[in-house]
N, C-alpha and C. Protein backbone atom coordinates (compact mmCIF):
# COMPACT_ATOMS: atom_id res chain seq x y z
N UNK A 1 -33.25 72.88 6.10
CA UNK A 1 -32.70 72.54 7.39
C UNK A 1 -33.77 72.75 8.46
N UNK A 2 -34.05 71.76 9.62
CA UNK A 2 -34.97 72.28 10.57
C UNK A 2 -34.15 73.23 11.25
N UNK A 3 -35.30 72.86 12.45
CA UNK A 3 -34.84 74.10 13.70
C UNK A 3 -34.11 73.24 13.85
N UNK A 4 -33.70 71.95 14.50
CA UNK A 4 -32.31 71.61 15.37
C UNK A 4 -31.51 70.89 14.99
N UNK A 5 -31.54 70.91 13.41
CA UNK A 5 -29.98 70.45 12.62
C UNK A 5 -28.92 70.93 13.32
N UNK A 6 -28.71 72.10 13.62
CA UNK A 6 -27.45 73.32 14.09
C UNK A 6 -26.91 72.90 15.03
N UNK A 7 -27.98 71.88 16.14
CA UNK A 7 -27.73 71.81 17.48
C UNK A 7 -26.30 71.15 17.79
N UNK A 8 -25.69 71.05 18.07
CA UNK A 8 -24.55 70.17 18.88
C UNK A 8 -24.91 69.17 19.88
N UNK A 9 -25.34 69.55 21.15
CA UNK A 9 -25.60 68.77 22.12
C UNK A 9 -26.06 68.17 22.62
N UNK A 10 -27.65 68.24 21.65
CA UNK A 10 -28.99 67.74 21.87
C UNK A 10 -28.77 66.33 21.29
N UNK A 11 -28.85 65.04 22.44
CA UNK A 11 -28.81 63.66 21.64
C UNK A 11 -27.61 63.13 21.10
N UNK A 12 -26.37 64.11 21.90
CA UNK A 12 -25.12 63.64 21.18
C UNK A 12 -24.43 62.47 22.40
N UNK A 13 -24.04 61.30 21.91
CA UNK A 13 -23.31 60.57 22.80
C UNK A 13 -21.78 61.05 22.47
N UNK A 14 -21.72 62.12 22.84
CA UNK A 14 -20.01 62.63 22.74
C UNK A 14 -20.17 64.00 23.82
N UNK A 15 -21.05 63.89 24.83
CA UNK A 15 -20.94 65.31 25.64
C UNK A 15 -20.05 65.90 26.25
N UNK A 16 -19.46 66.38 26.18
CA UNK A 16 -17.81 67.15 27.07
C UNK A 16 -18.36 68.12 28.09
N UNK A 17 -18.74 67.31 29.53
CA UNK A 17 -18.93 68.20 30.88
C UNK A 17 -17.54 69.32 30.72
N UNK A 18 -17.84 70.53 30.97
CA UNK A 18 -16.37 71.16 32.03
C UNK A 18 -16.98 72.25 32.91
N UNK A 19 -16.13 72.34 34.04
CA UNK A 19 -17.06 73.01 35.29
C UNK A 19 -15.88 74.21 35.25
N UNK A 20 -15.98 74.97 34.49
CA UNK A 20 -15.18 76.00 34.90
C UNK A 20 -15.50 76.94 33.51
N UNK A 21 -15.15 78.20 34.00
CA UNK A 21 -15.49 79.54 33.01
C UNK A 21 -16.57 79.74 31.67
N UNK A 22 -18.18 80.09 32.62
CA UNK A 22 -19.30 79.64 31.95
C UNK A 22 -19.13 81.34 31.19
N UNK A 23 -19.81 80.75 29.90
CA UNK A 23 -19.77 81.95 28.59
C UNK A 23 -21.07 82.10 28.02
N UNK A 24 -21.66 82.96 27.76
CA UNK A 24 -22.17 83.14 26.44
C UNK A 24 -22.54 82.66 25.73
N UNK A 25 -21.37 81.82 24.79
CA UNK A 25 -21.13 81.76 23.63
C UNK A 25 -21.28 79.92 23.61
N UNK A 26 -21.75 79.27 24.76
CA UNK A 26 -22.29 77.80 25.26
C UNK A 26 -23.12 77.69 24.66
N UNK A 27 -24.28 78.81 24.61
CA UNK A 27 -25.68 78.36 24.81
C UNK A 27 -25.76 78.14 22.85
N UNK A 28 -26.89 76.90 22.73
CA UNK A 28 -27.01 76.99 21.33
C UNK A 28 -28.60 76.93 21.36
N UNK A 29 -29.70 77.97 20.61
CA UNK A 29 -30.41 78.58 20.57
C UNK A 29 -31.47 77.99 19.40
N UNK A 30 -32.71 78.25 18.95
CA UNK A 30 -33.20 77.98 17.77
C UNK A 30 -34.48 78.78 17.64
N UNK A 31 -34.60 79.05 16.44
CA UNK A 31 -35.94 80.15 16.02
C UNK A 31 -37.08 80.02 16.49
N UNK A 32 -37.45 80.69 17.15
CA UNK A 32 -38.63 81.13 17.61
C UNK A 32 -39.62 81.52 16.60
N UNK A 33 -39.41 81.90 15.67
CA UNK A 33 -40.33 82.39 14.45
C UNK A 33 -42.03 82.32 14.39
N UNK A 34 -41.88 80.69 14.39
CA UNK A 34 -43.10 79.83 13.99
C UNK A 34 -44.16 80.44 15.19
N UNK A 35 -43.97 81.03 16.18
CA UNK A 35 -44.44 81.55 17.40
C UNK A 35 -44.47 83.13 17.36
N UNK A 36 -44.21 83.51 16.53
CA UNK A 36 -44.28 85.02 16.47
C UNK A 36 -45.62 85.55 16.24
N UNK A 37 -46.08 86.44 17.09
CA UNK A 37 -47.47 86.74 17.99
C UNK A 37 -47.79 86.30 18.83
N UNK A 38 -47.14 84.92 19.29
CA UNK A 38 -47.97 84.41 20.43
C UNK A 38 -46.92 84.55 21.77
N UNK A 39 -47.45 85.65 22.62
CA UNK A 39 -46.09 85.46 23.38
C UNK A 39 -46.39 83.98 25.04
N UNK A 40 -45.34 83.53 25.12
CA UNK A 40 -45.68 82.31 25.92
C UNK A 40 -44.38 82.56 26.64
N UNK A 41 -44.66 81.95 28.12
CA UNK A 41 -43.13 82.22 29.12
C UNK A 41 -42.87 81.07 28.92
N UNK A 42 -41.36 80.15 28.81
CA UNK A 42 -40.89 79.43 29.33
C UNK A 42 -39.99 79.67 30.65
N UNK A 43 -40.02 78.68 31.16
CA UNK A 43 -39.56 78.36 32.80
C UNK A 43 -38.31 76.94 32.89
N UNK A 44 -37.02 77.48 33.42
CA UNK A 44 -36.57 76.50 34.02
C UNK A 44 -36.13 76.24 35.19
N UNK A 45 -36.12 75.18 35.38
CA UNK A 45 -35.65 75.06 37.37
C UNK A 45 -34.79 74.00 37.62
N UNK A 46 -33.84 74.17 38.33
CA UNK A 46 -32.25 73.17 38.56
C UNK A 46 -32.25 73.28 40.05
N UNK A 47 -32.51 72.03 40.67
CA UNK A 47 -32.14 71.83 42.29
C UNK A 47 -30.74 71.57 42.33
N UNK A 48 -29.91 71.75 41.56
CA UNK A 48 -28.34 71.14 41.15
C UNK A 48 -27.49 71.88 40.86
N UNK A 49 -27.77 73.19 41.19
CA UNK A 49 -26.92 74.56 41.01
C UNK A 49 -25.76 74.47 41.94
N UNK A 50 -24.40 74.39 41.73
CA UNK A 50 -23.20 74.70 42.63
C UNK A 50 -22.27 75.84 41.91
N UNK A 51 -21.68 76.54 42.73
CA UNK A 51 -20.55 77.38 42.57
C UNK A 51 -19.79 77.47 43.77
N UNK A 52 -18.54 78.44 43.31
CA UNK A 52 -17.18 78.53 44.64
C UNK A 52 -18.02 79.73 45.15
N UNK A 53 -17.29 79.58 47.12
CA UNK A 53 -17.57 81.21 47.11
C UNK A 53 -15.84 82.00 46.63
N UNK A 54 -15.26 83.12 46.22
CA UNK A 54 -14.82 83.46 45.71
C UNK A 54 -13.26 83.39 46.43
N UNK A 55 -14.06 83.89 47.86
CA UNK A 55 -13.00 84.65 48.97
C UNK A 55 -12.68 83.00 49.87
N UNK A 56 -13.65 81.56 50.12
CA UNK A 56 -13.31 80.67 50.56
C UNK A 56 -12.62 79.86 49.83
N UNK A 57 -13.34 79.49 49.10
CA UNK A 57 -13.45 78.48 47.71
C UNK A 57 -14.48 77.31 48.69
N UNK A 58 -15.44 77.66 49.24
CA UNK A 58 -15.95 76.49 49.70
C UNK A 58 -17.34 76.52 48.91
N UNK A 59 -18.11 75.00 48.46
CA UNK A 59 -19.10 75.00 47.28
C UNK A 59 -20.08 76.30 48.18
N UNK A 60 -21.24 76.35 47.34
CA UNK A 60 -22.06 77.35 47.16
C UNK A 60 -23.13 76.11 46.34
N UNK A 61 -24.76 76.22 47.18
CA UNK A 61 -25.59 75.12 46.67
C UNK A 61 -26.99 75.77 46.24
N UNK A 62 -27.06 75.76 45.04
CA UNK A 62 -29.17 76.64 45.03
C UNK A 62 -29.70 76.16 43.95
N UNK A 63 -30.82 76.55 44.17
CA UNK A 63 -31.95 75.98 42.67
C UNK A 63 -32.01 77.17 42.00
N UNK A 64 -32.20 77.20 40.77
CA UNK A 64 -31.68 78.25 39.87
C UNK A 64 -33.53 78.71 39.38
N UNK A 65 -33.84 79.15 39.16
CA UNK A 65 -35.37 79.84 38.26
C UNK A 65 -34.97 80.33 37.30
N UNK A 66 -35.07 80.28 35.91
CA UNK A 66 -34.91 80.64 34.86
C UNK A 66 -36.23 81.27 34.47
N UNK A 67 -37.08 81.95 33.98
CA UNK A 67 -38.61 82.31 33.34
C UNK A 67 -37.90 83.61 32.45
N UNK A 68 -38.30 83.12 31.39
CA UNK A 68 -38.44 84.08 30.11
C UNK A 68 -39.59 84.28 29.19
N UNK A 69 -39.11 85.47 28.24
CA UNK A 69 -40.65 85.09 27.25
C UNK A 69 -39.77 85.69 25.81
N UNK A 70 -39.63 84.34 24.99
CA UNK A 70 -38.95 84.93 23.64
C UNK A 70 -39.35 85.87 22.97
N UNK A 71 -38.53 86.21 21.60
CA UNK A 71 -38.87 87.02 20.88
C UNK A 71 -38.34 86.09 19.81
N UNK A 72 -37.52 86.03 19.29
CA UNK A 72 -36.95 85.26 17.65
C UNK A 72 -36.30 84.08 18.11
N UNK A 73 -35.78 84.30 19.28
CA UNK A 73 -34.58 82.80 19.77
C UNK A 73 -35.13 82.24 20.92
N UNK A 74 -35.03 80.78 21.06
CA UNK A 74 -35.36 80.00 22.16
C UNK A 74 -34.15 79.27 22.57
N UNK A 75 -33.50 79.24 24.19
CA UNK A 75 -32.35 78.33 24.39
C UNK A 75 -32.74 76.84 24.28
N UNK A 76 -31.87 76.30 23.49
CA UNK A 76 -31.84 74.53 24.29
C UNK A 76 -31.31 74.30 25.36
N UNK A 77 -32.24 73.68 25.84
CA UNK A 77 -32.33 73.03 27.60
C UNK A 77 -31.25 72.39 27.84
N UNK A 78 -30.44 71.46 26.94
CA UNK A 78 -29.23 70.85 27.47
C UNK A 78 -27.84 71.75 27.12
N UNK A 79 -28.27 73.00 25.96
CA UNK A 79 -27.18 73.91 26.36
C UNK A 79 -27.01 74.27 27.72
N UNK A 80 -28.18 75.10 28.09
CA UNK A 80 -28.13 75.52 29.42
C UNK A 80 -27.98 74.55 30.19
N UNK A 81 -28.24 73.98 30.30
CA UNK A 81 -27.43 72.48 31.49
C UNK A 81 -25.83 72.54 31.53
N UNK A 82 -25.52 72.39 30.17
CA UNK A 82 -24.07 72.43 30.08
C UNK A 82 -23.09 73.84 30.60
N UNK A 83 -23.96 74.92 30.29
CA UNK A 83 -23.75 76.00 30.38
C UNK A 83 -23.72 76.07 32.26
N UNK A 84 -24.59 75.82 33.00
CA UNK A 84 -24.56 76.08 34.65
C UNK A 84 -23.80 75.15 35.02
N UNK A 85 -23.31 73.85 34.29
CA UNK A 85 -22.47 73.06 35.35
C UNK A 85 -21.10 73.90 34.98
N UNK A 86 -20.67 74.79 34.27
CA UNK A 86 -19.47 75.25 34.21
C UNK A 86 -19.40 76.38 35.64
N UNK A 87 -20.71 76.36 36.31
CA UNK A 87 -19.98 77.42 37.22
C UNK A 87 -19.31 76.66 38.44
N UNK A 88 -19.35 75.77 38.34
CA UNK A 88 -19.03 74.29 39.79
C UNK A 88 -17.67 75.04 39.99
N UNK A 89 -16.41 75.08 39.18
CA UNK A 89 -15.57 75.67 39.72
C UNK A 89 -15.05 76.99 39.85
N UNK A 90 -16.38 77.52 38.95
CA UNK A 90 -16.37 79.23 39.04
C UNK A 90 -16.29 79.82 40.46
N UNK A 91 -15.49 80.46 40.85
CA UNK A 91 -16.09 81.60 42.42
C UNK A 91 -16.62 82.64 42.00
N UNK A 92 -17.51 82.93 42.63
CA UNK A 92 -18.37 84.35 42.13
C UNK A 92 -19.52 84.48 43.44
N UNK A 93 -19.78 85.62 43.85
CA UNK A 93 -20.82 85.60 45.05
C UNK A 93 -22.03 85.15 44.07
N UNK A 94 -23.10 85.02 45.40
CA UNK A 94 -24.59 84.70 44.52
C UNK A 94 -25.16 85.27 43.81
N UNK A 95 -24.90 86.81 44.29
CA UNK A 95 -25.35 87.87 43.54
C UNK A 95 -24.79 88.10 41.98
N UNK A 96 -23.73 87.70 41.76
CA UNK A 96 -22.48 87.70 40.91
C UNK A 96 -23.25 86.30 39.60
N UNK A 97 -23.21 85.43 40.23
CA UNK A 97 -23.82 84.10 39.41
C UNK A 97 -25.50 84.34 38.78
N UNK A 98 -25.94 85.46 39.86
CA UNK A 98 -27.25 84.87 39.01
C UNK A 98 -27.68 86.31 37.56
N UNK A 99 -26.70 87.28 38.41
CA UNK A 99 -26.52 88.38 37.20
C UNK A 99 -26.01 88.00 36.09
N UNK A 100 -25.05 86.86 36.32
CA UNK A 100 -23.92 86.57 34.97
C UNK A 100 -25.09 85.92 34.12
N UNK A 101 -25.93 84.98 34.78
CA UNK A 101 -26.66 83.86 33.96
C UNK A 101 -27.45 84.90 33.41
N UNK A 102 -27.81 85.71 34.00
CA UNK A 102 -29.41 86.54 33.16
C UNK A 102 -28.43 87.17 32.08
N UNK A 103 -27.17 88.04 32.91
CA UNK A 103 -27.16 88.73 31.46
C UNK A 103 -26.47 88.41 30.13
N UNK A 104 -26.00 86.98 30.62
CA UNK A 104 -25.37 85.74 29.68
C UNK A 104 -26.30 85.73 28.83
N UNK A 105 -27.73 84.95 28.81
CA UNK A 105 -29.00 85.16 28.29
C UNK A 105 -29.26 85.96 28.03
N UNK A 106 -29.92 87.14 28.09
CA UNK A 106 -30.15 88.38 27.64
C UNK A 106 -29.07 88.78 26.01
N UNK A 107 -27.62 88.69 26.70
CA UNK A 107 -26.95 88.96 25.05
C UNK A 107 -27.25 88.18 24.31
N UNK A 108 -27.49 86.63 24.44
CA UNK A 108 -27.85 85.78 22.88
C UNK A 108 -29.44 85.94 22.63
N UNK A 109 -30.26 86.04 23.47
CA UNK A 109 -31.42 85.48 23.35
C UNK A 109 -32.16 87.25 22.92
N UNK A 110 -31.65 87.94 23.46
CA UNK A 110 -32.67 89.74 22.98
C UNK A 110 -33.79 88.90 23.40
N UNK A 111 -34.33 88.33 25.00
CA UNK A 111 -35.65 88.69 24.70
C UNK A 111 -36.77 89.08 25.09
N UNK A 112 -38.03 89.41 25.46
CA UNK A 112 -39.24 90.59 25.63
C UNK A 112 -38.99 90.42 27.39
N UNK A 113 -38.09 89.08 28.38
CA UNK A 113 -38.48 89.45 29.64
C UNK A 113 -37.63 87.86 29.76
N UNK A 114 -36.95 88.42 31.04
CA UNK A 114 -36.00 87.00 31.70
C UNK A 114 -35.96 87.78 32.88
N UNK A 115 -36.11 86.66 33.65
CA UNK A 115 -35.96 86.47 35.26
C UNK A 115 -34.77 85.48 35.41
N UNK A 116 -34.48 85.38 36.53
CA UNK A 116 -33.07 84.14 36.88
C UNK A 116 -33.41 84.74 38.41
N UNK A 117 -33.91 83.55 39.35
CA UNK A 117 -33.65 83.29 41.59
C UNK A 117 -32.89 82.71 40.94
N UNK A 118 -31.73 83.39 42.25
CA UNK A 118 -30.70 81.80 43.02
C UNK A 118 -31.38 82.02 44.01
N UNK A 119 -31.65 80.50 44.67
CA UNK A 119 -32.16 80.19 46.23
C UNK A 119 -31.41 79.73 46.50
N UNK A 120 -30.32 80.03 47.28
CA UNK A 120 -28.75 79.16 47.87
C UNK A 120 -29.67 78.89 49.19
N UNK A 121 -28.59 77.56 49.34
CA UNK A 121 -28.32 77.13 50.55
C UNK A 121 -28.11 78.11 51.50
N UNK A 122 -28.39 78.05 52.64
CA UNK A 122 -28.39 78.90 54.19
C UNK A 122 -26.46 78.57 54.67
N UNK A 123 -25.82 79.63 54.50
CA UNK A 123 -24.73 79.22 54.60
C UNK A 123 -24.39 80.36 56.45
N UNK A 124 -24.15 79.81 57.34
CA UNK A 124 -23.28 80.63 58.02
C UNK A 124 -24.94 81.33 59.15
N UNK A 125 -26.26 80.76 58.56
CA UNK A 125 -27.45 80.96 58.74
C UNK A 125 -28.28 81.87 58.01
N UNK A 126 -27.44 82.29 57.45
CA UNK A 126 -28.14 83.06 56.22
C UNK A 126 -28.09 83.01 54.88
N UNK A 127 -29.39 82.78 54.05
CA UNK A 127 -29.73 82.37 53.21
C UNK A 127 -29.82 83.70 52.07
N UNK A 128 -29.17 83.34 51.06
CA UNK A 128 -28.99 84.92 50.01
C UNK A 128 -29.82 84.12 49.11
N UNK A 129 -30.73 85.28 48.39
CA UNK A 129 -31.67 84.99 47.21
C UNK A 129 -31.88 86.18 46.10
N UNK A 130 -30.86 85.47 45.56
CA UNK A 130 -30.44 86.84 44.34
C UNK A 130 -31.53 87.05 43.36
N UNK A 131 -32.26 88.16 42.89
CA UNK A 131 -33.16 88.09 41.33
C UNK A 131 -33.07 88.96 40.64
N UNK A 132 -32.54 88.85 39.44
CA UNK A 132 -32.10 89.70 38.57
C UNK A 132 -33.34 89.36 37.58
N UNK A 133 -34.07 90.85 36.91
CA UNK A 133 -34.75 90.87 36.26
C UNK A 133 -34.68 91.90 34.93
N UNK A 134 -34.72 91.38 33.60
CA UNK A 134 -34.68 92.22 32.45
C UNK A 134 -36.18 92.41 32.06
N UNK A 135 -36.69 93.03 31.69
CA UNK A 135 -37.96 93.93 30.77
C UNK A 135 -37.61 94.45 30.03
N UNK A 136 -37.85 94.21 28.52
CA UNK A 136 -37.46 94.88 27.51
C UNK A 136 -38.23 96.23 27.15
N UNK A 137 -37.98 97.02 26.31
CA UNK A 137 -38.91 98.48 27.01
C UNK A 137 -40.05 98.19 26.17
N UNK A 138 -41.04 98.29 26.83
CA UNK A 138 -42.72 98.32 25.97
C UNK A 138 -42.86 97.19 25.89
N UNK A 139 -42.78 96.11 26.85
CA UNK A 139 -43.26 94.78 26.99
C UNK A 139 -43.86 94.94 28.27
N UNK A 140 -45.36 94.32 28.48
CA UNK A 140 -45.78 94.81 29.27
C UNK A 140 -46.05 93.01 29.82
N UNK A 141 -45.29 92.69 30.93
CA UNK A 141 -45.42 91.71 31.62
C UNK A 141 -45.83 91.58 32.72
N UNK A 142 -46.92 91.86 33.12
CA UNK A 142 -47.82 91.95 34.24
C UNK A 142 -48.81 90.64 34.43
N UNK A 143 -49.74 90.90 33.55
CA UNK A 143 -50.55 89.31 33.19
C UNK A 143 -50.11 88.45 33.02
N UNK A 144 -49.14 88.05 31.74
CA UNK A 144 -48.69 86.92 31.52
C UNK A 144 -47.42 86.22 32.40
N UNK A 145 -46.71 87.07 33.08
CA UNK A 145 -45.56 86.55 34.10
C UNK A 145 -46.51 85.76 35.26
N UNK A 146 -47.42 87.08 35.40
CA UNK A 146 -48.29 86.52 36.75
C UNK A 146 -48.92 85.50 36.82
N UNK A 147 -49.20 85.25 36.10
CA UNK A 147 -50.50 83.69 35.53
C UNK A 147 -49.58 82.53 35.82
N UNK A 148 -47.85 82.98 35.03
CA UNK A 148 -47.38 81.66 34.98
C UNK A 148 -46.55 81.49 36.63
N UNK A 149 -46.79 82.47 36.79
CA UNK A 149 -45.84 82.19 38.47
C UNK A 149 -47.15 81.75 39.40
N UNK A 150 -48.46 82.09 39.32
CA UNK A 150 -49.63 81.82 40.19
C UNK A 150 -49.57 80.26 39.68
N UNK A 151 -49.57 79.78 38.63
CA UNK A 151 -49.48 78.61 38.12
C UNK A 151 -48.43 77.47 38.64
N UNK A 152 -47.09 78.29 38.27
CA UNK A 152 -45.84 77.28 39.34
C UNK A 152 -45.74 76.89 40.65
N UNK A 153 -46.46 78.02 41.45
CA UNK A 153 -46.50 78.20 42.90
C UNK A 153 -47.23 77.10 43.48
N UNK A 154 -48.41 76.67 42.60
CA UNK A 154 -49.99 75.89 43.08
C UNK A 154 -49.29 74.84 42.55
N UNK A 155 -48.34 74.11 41.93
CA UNK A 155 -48.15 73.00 41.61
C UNK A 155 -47.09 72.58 42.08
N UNK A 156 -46.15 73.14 43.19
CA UNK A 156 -45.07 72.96 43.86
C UNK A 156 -45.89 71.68 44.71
């Protein structure tokens, strides 16, 4: 079997959007193995992030930053797609959404370092920018985070 026999969502003309109560248990993942020693960050970024606020219900708008660095599991990209449009009718503050996503990730993925910004929209004139950060213990992400964020920054 390859890596993405398992997959579900990848390339399926049968996709089932639903914008409500994002889990866990969405994301579908594949071995990292073939990469073991080499540690490398992946990065994702969504200008298409919405959620409720909890206490209005009025949308909530930001670009999401995803940057990790595996260990055995890698997410698929259109899980996680599927996985953030479920928060559209979620309410949850910003702070609330971008903790859920990291530590959503964090339980499937175990891995050496995940970051997750929300950059919301300026609501009311003020702009909230949540960042929740995991380090796994004795991963030393100094160089290699830095390189790839000096890297993203210069190509904006």
């Amino acid at each position: 079997m390859s890596n993405a026999e398992h997959l579900k969502n990848l390339g399926s003309q049968n996709t089932k959007y639903e914008y409500d109560n994002p889990d866990a248990s969405q994301f579908e993942t594949f071995p990292y193995v073939e990469y073991s020693g080499i540690d490398q960050v992946v990065g994702f970024k969504t200008d298409e992030f919405t959620s409720l606020c909890p206490k209005t219900g009025q949308p909530d708008f930001a670009s999401i930053d995803i940057v990790y660095v595996p260990d055995k599991l890698g997410v698929e990209s259109k899980s996680l797609k599927l996985y953030l449009f479920r928060f559209r009718n979620h309410g949850g503050f910003h702070e609330d959404c971008v903790n859920k996503i990291a530590n959503d990730l964090v339980s499937v993925l175990n891995p050496k370092y995940l970051r997750v910004i929300g950059d919301f929209t300026k609501r009311g004139g003020i702009a909230i920018k949540p960042v929740s950060e995991y380090v796994r213990d004795g991963f030393d992400k100094s160089d290699l985070v830095a390189q790839y964020d000096i890297y993203r920054f210069e190509r904006q």
